[in-house]
Every structure is written in structure tokens, then in C-alpha cells.
C-alpha atoms as a PDB file:
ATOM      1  CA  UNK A   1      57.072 152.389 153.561  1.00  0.00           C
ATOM      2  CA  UNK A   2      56.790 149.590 150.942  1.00  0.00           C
ATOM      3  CA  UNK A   3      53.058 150.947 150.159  1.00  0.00           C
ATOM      4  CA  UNK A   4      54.620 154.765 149.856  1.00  0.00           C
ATOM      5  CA  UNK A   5      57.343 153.747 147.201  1.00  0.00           C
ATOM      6  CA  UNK A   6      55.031 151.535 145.305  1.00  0.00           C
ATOM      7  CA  UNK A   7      52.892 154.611 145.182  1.00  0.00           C
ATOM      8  CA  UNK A   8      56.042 156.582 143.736  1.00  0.00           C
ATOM      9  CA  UNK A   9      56.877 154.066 141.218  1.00  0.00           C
ATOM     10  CA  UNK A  10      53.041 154.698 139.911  1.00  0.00           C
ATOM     11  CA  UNK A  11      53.408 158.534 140.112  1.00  0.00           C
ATOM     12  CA  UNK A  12      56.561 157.935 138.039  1.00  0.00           C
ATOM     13  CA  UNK A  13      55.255 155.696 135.744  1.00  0.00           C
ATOM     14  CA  UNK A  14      52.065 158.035 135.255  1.00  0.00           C
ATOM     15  CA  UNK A  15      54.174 160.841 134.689  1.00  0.00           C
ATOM     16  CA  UNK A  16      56.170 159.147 131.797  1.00  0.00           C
ATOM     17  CA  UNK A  17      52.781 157.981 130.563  1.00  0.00           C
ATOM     18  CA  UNK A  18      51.608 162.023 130.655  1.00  0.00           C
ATOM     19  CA  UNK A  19      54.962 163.169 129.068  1.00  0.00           C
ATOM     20  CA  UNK A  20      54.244 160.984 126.108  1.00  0.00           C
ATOM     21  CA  UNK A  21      50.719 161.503 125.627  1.00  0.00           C
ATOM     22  CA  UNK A  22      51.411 165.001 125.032  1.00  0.00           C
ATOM     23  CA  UNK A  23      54.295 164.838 122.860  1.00  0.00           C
ATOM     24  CA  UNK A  24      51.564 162.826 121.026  1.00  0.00           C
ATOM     25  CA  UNK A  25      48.992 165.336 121.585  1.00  0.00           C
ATOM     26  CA  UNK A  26      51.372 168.367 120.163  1.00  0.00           C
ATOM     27  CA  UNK A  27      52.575 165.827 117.295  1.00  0.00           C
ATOM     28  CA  UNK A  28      48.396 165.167 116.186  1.00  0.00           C
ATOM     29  CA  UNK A  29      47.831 169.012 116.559  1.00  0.00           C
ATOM     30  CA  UNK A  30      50.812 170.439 114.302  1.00  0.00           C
ATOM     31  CA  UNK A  31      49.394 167.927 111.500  1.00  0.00           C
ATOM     32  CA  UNK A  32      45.829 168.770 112.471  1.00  0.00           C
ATOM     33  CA  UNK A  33      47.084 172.497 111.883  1.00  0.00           C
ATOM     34  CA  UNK A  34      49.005 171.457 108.502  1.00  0.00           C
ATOM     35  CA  UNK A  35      45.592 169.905 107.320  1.00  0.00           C
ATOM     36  CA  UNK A  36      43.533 172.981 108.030  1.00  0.00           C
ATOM     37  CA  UNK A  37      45.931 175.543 106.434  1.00  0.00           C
ATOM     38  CA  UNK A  38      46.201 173.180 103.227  1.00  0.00           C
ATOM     39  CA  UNK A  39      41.965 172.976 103.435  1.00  0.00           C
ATOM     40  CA  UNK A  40      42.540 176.777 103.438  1.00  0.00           C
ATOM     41  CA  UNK A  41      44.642 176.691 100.418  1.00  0.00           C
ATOM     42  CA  UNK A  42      42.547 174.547  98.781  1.00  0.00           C
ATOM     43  CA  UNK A  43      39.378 176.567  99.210  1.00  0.00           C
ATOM     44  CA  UNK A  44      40.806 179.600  98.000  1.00  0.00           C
ATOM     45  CA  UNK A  45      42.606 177.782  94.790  1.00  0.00           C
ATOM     46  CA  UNK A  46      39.002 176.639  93.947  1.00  0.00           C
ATOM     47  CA  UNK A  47      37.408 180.251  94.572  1.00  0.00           C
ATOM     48  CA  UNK A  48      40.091 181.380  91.926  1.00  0.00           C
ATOM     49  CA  UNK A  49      39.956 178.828  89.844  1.00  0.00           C
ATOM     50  CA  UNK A  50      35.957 179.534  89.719  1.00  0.00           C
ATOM     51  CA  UNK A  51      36.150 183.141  89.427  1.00  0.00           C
ATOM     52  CA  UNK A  52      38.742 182.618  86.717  1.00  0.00           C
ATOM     53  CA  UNK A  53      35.976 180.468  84.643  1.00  0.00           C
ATOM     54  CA  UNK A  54      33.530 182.628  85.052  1.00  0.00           C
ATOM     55  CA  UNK A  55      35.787 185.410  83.963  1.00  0.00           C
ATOM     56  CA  UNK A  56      36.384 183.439  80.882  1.00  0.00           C
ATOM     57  CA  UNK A  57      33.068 182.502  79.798  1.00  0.00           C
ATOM     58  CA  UNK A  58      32.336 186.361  79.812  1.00  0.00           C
ATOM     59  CA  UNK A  59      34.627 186.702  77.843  1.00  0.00           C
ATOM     60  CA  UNK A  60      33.348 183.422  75.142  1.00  0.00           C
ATOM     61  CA  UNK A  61      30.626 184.934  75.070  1.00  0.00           C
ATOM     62  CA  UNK A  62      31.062 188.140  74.583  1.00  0.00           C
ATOM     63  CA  UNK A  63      33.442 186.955  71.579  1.00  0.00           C
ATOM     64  CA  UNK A  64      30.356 184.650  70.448  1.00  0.00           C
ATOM     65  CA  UNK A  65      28.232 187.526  70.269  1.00  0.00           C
ATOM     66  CA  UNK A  66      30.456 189.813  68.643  1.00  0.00           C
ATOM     67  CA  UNK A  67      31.338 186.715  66.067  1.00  0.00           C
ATOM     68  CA  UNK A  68      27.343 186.888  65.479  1.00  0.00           C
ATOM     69  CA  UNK A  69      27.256 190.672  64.498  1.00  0.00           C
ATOM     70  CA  UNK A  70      30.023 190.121  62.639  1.00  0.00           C
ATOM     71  CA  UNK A  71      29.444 187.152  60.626  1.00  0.00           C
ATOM     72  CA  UNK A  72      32.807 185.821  61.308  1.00  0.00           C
ATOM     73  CA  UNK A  73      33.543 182.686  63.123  1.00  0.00           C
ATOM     74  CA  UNK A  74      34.545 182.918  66.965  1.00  0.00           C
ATOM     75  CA  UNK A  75      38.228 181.805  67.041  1.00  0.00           C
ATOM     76  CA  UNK A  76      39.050 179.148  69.297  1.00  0.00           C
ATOM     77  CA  UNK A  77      40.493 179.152  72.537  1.00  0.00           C
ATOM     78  CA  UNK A  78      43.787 178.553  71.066  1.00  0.00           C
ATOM     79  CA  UNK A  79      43.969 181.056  68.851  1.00  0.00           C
ATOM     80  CA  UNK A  80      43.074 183.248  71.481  1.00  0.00           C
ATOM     81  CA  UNK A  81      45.830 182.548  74.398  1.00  0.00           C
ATOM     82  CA  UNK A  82      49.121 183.708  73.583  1.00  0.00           C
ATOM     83  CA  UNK A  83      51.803 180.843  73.995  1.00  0.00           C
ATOM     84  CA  UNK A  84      55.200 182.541  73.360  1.00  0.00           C
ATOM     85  CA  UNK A  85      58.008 179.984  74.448  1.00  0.00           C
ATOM     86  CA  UNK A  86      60.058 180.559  76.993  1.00  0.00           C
ATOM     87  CA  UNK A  87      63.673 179.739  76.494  1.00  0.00           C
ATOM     88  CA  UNK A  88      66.283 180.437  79.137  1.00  0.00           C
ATOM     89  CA  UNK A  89      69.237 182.270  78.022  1.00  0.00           C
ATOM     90  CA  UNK A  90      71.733 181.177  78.504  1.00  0.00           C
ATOM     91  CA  UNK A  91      73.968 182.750  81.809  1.00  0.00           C
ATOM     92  CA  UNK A  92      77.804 184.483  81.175  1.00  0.00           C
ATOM     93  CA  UNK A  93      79.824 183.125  83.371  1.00  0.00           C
ATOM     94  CA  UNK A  94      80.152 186.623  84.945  1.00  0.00           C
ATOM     95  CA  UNK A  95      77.119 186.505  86.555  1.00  0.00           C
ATOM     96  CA  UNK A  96      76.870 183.012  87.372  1.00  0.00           C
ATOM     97  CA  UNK A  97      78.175 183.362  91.026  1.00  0.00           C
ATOM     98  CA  UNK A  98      75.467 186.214  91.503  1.00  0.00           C
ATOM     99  CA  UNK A  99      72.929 183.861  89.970  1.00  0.00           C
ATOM    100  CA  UNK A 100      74.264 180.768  92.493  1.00  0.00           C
ATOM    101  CA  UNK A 101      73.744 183.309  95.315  1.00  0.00           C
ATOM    102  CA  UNK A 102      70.048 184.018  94.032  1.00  0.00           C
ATOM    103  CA  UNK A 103      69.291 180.817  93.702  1.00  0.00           C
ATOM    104  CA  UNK A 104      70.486 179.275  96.819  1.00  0.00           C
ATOM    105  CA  UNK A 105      69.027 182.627  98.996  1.00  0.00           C
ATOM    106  CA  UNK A 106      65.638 181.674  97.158  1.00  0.00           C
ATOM    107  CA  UNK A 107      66.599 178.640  98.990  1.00  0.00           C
ATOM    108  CA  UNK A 108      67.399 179.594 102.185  1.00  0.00           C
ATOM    109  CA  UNK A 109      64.436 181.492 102.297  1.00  0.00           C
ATOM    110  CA  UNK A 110      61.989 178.707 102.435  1.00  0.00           C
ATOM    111  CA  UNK A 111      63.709 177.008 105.244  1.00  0.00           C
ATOM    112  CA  UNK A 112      60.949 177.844 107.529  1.00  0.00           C
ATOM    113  CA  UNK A 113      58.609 175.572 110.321  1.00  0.00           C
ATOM    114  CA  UNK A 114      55.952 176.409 107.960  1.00  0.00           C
ATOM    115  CA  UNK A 115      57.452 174.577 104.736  1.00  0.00           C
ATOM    116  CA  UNK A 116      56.533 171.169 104.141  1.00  0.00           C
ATOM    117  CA  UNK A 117      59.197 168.686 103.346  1.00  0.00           C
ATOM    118  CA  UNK A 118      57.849 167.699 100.279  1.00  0.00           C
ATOM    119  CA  UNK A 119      57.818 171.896  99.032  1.00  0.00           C
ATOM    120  CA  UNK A 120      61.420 172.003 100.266  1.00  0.00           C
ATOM    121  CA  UNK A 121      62.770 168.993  98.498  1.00  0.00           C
ATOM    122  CA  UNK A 122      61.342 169.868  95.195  1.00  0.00           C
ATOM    123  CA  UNK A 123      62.436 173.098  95.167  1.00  0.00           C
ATOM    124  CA  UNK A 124      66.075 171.219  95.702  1.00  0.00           C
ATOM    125  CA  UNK A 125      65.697 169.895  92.899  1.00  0.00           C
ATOM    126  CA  UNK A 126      64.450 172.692  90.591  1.00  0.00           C
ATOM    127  CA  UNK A 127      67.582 174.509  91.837  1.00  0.00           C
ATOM    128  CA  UNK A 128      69.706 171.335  91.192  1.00  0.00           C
ATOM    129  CA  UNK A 129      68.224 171.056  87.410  1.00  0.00           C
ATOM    130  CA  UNK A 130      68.642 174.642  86.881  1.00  0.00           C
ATOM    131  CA  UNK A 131      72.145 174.496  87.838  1.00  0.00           C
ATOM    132  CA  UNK A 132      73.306 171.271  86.381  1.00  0.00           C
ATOM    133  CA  UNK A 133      73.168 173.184  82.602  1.00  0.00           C
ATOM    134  CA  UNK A 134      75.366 176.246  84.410  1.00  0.00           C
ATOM    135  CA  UNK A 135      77.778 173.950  85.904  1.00  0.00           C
ATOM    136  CA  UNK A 136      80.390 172.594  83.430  1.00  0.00           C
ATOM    137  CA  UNK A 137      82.253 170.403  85.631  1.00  0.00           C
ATOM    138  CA  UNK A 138      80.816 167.727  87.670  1.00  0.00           C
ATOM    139  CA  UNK A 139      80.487 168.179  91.280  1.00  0.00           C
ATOM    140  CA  UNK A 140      79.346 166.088  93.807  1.00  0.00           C
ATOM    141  CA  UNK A 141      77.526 169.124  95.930  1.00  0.00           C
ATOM    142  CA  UNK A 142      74.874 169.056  92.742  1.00  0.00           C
ATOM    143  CA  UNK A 143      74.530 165.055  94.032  1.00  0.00           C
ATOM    144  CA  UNK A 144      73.983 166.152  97.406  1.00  0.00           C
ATOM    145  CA  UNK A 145      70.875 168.530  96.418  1.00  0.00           C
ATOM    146  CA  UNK A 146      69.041 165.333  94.931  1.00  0.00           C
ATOM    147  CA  UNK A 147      70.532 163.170  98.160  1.00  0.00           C
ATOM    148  CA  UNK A 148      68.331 166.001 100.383  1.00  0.00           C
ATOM    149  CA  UNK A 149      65.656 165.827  98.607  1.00  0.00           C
ATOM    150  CA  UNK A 150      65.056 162.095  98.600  1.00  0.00           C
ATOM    151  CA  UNK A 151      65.307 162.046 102.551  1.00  0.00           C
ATOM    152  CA  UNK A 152      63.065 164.694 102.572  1.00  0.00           C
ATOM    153  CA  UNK A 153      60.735 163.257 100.307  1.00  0.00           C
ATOM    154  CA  UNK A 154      60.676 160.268 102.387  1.00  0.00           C
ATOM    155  CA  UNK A 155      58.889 161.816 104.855  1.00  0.00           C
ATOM    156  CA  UNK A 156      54.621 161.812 105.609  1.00  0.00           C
ATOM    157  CA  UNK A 157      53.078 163.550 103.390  1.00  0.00           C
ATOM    158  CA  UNK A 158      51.470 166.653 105.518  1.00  0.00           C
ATOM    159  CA  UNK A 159      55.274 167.342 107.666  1.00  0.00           C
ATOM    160  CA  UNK A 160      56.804 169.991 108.155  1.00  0.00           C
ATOM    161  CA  UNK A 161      60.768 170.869 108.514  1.00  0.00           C
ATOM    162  CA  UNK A 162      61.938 170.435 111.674  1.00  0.00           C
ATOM    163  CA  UNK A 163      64.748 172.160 114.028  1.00  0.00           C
ATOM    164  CA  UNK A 164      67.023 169.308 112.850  1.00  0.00           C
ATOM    165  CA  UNK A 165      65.745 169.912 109.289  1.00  0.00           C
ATOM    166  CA  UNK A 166      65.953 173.437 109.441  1.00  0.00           C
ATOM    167  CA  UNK A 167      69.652 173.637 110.823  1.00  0.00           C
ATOM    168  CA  UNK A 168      71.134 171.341 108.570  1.00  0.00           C
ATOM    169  CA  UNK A 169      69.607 173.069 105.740  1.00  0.00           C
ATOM    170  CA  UNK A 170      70.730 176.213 106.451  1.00  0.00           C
ATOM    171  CA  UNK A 171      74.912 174.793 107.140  1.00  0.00           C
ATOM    172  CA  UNK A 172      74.082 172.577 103.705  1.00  0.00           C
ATOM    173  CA  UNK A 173      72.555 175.259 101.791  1.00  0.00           C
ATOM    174  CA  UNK A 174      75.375 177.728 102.892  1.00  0.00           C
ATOM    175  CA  UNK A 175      78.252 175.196 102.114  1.00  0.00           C
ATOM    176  CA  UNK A 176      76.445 174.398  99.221  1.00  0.00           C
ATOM    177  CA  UNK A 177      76.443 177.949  97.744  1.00  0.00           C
ATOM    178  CA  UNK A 178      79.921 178.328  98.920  1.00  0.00           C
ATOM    179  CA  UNK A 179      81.095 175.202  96.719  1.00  0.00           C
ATOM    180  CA  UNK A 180      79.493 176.158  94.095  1.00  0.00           C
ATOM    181  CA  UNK A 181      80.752 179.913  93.393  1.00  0.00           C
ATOM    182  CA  UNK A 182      84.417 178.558  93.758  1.00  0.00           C
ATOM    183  CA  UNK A 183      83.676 175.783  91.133  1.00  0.00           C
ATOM    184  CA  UNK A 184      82.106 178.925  88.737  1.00  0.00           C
ATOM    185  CA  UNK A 185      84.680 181.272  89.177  1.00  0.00           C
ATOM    186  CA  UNK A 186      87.398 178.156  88.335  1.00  0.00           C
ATOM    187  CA  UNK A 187      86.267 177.430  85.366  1.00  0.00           C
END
């Protein structure tokens, strides 16, 4: 009897051992699968990126022979690309709730298993500077973007959101947009 529940503590033990090992196992294969979609990214970036040189070499030197039947200097590539500055205008404060609700639906919509933390919390806090000039009065839910996106920030570089992650997201996000249109329509 002593032999049979020695044998049962091992069976135990080796099932605790298994149960770990392939939380481990799933843990090493979501980043493995992170790494190979951003590889993917990355390889077709740098097919765009080379078809986008080529595409503008053409087009050098088709302005560099047309220059030399001309007679007339090639201009420059900064003469050539169009700059134009963009300036925000400024939003009414009619439409400001419908731009809050925009803004934080562009929001909710990237709280996905697919988004890395990193994505998520800057895109926190591009919606936190964009609404800091539409927001007159200070709020401490603005504060609480930038407080998300540190904690997210702090995580490894290749994560992903979580379940945890992705439901308190979607209850801040919501109370967050919620906040906000009050504070726009009171002032």
C-alpha cells in the first residue's frame, strides 16, 4: 500500500509537471506565432518599400531624360513631392461628442487577441493627445489613457492583449467615452 501511494504522489507530481510544461509550450508558441506574422509584415513592408524605389527611379529617370531633350535642369526631389501642411481644424463643439464616439470606437476596435500591447497603448495615447486640445477642462479620464498605456507598454515586446487586457479595455474604453461626452456637452 505504501509503494501504491508513493506511486500516486509521482503520478500527481508528473501531472503538475505536464500541466505546466504546456502552459509553457502554448505561451512559446503564441510568441513563436507573433514573430512569424511580424517576419510576414516585415517582408512585405520591404517588397513595397522596393517596388516603391524602383517605381521612383523610373520616374528620375525618365525626368533626367526629358531634362536632357529639353535643356533644362531636372528639378530635385523636393521640388517634385508636394508637401501641403496639414493643419487640423479645429472641432465645434457640436460635433465633439460624435468625434469622442469616433475616436474611442476606433479604439474599441483594436481591442483584439491579435493587437500587440505596444500597438494598443500608443494608439491610447494618440487618442489622448488628440483629445487633450478638444477638452477644455481638465479631467482625470484623459490621465487614465496615458496610466493604460504605460502598463501596457510595460509589457515584452512581441505580447499580445490578453482576456484580462481585453475586458478591461473594453469597460475602460466604454466608461471612458461615456465621461468624456458628458464633460463636452457641459461645457
Amino acid at each position: 500500500i505504501a509503494g501504491l501511494s508513493g506511486i500516486e504522489e509521482k503520478v500527481e507530481d508528473l501531472t503538475a509537471k505536464f500541466t505546466e510544461t504546456n502552459e509553457i509550450v502554448g505561451i512559446i508558441v503564441r510568441q513563436l506565432d507573433d514573430i512569424e506574422r511580424k517576419y510576414n509584415l516585415s517582408i512585405d513592408k520591404i517588397s513595397e518599400t522596393a517596388e516603391l524605389v524602383l517605381k521612383i527611379a523610373a520616374e528620375r529617370d525618365k525626368l533626367d531624360s526629358a531634362a536632357k531633350s529639353t535643356g533644362k535642369k531636372s528639378p530635385t526631389v523636393s521640388e517634385t513631392e508636394d508637401t501641403p501642411e496639414e493643419r487640423k481644424t479645429p472641432v465645434s463643439k457640436a460635433s465633439l461628442p460624435s468625434t469622442i464616439d469616433a475616436l474611442m470606437s476606433n479604439l474599441l476596435s483594436l481591442v483584439t487577441p491579435q493587437t500587440e500591447a505596444k500597438d494598443m497603448a500608443e494608439s491610447l495615447e494618440e487618442v489622448r493627445d488628440e483629445l487633450t486640445p478638444m477638452i477644455t477642462v481638465h479631467t482625470p479620464v484623459l490621465f487614465q489613457f496615458g496610466k493604460k498605456a504605460r502598463e501596457l507598454k510595460s509589457y515584452p515586446p512581441t505580447a499580445t492583449l490578453n482576456e484580462n487586457d481585453i475586458a478591461s479595455l473594453n469597460k475602460e474604453i466604454k466608461s471612458w467615452a461615456s465621461k468624456l461626452k458628458e464633460i463636452a456637452k457641459s461645457s
